[in-house]
PDB file of N, CA and C in Angstrom:
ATOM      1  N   UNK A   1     108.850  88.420 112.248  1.00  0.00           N
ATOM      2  CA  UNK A   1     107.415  88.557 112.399  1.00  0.00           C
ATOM      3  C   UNK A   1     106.893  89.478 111.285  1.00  0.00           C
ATOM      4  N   UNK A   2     105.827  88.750 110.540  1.00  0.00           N
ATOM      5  CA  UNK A   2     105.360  89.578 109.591  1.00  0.00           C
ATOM      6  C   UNK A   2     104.638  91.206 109.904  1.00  0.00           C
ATOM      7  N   UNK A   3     104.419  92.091 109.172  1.00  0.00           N
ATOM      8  CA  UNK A   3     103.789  92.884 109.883  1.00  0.00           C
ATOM      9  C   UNK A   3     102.499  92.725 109.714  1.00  0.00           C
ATOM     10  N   UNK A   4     101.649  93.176 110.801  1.00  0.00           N
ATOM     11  CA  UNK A   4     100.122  93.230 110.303  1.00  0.00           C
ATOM     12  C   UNK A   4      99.416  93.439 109.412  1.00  0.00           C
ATOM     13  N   UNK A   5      98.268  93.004 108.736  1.00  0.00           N
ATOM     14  CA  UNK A   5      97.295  93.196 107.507  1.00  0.00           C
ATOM     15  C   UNK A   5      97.182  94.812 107.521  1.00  0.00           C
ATOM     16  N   UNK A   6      96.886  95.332 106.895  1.00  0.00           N
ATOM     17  CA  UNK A   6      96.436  96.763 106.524  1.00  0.00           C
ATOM     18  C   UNK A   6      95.129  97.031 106.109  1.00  0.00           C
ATOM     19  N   UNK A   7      94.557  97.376 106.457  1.00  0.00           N
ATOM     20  CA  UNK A   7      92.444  97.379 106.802  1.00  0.00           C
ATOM     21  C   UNK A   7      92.291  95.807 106.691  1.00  0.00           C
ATOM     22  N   UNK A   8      93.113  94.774 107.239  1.00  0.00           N
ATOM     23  CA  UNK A   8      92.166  93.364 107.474  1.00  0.00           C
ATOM     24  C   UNK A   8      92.360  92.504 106.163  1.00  0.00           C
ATOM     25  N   UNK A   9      93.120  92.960 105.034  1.00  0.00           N
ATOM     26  CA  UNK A   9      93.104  92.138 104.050  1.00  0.00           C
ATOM     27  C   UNK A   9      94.794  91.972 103.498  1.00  0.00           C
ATOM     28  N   UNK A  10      94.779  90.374 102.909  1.00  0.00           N
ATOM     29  CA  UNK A  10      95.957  90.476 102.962  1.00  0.00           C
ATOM     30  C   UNK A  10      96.712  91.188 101.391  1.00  0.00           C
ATOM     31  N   UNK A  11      98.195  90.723 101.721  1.00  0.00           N
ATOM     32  CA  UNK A  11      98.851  91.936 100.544  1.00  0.00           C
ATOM     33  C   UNK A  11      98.270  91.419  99.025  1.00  0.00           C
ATOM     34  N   UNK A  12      98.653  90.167  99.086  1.00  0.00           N
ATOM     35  CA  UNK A  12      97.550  89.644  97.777  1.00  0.00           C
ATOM     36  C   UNK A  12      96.408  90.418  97.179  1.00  0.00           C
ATOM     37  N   UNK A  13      95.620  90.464  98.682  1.00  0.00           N
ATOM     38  CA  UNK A  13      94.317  91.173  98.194  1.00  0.00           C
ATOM     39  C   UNK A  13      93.970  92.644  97.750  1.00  0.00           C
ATOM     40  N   UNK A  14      95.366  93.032  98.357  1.00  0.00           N
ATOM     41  CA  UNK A  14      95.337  94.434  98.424  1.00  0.00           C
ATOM     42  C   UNK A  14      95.865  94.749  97.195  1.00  0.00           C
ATOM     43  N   UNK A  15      96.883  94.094  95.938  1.00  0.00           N
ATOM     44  CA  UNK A  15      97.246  94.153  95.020  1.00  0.00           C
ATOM     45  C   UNK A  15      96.448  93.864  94.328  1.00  0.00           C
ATOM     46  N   UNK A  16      95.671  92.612  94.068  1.00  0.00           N
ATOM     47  CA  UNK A  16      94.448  92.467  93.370  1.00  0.00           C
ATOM     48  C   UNK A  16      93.647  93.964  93.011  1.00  0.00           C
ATOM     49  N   UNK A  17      93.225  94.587  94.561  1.00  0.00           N
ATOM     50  CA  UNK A  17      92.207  95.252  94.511  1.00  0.00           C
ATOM     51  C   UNK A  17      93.243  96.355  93.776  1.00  0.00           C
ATOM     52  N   UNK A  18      93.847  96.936  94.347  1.00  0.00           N
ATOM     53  CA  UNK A  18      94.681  98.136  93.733  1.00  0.00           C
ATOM     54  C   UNK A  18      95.138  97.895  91.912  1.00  0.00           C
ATOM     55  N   UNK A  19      94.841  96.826  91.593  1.00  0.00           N
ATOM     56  CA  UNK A  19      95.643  96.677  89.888  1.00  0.00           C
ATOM     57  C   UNK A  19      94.248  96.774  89.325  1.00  0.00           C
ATOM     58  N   UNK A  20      93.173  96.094  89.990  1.00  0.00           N
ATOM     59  CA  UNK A  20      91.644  96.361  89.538  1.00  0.00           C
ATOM     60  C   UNK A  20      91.127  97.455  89.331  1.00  0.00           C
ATOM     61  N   UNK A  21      91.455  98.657  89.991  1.00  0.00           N
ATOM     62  CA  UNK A  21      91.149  99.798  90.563  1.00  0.00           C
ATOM     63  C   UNK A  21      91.669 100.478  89.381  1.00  0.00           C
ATOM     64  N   UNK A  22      92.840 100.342  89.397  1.00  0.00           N
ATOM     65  CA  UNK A  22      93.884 101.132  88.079  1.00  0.00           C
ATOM     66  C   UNK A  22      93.420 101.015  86.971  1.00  0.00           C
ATOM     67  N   UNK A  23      93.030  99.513  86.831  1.00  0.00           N
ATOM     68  CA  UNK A  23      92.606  99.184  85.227  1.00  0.00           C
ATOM     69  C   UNK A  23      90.838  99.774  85.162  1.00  0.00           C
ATOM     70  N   UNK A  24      90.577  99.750  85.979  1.00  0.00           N
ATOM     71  CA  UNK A  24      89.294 100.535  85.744  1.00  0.00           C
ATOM     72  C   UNK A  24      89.488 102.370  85.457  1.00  0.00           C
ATOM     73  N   UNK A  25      90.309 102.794  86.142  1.00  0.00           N
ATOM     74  CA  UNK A  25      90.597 104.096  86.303  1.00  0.00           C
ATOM     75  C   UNK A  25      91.667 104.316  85.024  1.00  0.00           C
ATOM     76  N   UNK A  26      92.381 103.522  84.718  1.00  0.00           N
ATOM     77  CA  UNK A  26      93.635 103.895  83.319  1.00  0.00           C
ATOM     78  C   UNK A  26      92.151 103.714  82.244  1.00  0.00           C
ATOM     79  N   UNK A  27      91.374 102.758  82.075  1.00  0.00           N
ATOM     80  CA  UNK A  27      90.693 102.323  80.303  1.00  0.00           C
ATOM     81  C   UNK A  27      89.441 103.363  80.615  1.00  0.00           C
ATOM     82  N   UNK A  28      88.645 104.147  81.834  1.00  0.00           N
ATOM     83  CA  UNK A  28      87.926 104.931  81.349  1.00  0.00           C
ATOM     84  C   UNK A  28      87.871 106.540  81.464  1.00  0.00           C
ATOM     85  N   UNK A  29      88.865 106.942  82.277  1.00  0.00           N
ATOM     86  CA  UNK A  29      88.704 108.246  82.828  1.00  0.00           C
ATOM     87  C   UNK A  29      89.195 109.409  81.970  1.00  0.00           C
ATOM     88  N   UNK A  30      89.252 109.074  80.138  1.00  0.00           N
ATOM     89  CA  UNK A  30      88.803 110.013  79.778  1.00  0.00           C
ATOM     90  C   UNK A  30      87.867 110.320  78.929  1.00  0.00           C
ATOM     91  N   UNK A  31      87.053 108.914  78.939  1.00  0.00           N
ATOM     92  CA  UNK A  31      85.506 108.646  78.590  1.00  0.00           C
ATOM     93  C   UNK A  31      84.658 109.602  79.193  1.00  0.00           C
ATOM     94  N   UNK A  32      85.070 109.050  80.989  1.00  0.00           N
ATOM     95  CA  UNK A  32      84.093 109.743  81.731  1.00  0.00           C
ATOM     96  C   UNK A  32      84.365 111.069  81.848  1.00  0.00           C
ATOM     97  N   UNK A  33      85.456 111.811  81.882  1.00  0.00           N
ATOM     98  CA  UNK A  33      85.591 113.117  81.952  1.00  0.00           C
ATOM     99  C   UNK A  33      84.891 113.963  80.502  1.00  0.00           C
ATOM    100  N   UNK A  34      84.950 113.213  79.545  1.00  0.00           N
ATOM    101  CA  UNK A  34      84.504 113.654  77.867  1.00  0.00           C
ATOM    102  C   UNK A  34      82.862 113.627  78.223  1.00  0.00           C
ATOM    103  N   UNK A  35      82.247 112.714  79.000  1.00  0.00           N
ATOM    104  CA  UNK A  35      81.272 112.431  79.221  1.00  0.00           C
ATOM    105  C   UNK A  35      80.183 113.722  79.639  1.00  0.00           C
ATOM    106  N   UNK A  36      80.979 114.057  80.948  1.00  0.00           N
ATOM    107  CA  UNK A  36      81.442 115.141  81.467  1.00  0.00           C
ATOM    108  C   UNK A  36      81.031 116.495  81.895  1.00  0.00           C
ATOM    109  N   UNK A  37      81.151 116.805  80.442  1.00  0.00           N
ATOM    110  CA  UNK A  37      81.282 118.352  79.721  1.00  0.00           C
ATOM    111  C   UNK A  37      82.834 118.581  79.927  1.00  0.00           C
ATOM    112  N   UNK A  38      83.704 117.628  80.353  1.00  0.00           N
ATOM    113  CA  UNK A  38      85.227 118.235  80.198  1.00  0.00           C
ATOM    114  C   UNK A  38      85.185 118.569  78.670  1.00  0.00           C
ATOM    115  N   UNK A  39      86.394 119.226  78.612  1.00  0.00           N
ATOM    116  CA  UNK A  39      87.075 119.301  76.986  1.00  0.00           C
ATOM    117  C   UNK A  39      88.250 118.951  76.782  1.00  0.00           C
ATOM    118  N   UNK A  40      87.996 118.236  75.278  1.00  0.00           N
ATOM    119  CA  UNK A  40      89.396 117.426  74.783  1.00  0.00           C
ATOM    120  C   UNK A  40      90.515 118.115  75.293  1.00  0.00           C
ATOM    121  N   UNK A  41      90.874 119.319  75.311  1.00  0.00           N
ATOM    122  CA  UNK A  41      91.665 119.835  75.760  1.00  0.00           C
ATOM    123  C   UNK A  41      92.359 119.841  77.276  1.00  0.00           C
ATOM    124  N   UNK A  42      91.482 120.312  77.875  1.00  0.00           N
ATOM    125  CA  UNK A  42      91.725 119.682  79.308  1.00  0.00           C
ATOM    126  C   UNK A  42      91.683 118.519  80.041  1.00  0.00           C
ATOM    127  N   UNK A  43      90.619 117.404  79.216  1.00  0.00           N
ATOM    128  CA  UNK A  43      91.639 116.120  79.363  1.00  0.00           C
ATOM    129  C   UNK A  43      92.833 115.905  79.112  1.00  0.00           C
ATOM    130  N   UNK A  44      93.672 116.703  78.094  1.00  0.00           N
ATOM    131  CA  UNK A  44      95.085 116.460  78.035  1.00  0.00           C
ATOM    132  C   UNK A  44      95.808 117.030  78.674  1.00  0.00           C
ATOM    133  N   UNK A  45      95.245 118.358  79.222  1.00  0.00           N
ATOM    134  CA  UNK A  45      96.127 118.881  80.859  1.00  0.00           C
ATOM    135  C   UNK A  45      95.899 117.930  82.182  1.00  0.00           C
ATOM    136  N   UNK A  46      94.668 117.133  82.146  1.00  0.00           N
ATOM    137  CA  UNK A  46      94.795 115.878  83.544  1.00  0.00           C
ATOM    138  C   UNK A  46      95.104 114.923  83.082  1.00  0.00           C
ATOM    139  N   UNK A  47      95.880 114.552  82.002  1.00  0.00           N
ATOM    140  CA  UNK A  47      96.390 113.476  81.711  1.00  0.00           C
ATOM    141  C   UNK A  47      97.374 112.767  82.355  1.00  0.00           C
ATOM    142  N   UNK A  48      98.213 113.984  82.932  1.00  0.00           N
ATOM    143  CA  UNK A  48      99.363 113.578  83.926  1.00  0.00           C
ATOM    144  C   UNK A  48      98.729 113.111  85.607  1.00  0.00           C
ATOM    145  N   UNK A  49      97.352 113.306  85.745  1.00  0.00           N
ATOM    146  CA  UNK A  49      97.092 112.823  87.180  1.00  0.00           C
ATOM    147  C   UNK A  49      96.614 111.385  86.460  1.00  0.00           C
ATOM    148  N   UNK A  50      96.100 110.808  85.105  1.00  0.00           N
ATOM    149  CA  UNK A  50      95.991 109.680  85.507  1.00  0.00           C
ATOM    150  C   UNK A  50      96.903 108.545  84.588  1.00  0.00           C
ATOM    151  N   UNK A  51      98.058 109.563  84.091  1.00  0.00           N
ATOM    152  CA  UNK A  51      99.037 108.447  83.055  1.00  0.00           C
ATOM    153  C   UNK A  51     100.164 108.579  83.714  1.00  0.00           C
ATOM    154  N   UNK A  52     100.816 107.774  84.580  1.00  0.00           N
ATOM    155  CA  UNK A  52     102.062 108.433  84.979  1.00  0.00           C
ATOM    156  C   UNK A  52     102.746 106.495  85.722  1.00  0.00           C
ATOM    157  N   UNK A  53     103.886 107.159  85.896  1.00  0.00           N
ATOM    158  CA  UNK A  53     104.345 105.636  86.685  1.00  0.00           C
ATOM    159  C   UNK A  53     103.808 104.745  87.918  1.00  0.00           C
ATOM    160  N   UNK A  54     102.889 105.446  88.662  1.00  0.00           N
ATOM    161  CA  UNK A  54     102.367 104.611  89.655  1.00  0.00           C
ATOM    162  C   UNK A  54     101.218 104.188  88.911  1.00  0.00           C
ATOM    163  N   UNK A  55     100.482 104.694  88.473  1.00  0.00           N
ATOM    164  CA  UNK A  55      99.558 104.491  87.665  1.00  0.00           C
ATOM    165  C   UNK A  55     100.154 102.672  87.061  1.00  0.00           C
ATOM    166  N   UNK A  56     100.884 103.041  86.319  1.00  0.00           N
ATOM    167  CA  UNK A  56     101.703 101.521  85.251  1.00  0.00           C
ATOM    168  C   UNK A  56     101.995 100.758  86.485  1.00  0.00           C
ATOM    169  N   UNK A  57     102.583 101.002  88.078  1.00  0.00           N
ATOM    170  CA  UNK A  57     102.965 100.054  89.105  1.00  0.00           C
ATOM    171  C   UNK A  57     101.799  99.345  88.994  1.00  0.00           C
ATOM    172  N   UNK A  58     100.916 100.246  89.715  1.00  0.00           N
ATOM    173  CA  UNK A  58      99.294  99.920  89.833  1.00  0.00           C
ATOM    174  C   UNK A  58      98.798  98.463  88.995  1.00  0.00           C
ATOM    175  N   UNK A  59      98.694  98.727  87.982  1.00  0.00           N
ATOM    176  CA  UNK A  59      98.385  97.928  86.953  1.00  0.00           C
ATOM    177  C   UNK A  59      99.083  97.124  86.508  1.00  0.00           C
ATOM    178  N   UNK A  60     100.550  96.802  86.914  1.00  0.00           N
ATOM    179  CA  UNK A  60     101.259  95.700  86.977  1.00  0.00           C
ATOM    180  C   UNK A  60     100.756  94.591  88.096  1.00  0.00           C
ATOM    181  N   UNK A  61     100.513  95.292  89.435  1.00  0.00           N
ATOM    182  CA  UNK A  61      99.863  94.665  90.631  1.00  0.00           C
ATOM    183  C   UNK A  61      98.920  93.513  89.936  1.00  0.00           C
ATOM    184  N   UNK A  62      97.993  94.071  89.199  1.00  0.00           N
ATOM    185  CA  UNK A  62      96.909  93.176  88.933  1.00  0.00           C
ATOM    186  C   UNK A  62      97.234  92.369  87.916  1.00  0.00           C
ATOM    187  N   UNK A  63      98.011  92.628  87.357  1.00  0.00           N
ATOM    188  CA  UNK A  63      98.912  91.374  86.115  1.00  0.00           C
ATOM    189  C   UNK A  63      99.427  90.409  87.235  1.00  0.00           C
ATOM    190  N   UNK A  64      99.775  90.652  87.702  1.00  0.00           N
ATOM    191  CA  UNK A  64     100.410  89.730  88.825  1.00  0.00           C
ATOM    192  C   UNK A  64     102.353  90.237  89.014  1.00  0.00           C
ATOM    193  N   UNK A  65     102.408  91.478  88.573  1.00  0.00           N
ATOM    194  CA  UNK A  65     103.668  91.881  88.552  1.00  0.00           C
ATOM    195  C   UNK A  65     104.005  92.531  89.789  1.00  0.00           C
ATOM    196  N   UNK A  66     105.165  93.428  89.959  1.00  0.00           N
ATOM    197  CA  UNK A  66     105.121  94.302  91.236  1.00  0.00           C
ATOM    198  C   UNK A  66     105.264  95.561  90.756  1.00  0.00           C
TER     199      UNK A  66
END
């Protein structure tokens, strides 16, 4: 028996949405932080909350990878 949907949508959808999510969040968030008033600098100290290996899972999801 499969297990149940998770908020109502299925895993498909939930990968879709999650690789969508990533690729929006990996190509702008250090636009928007520069945007900001961050500084170059300290975008490269939060670089590790948004470059890291789940991040790359993430965005495999929406390639159609795992």
């Amino acid at each position: 028996m499969p297990p149940p949907p998770f908020f109502e949508v299925s895993e498909d959808t939930a990968r879709e949405t999650a690789g969508a999510m990533a690729g929006r969040i990996a190509g702008r968030w250090r636009e928007l932080l520069l945007a900001n008033g961050v500084t170059e600098t300290q975008c490269s100290e939060y670089a590790q909350a948004f470059e890291h290996e789940r991040m790359e899972a993430a965005l495999r999801m929406g390639r159609g990878g795992v």
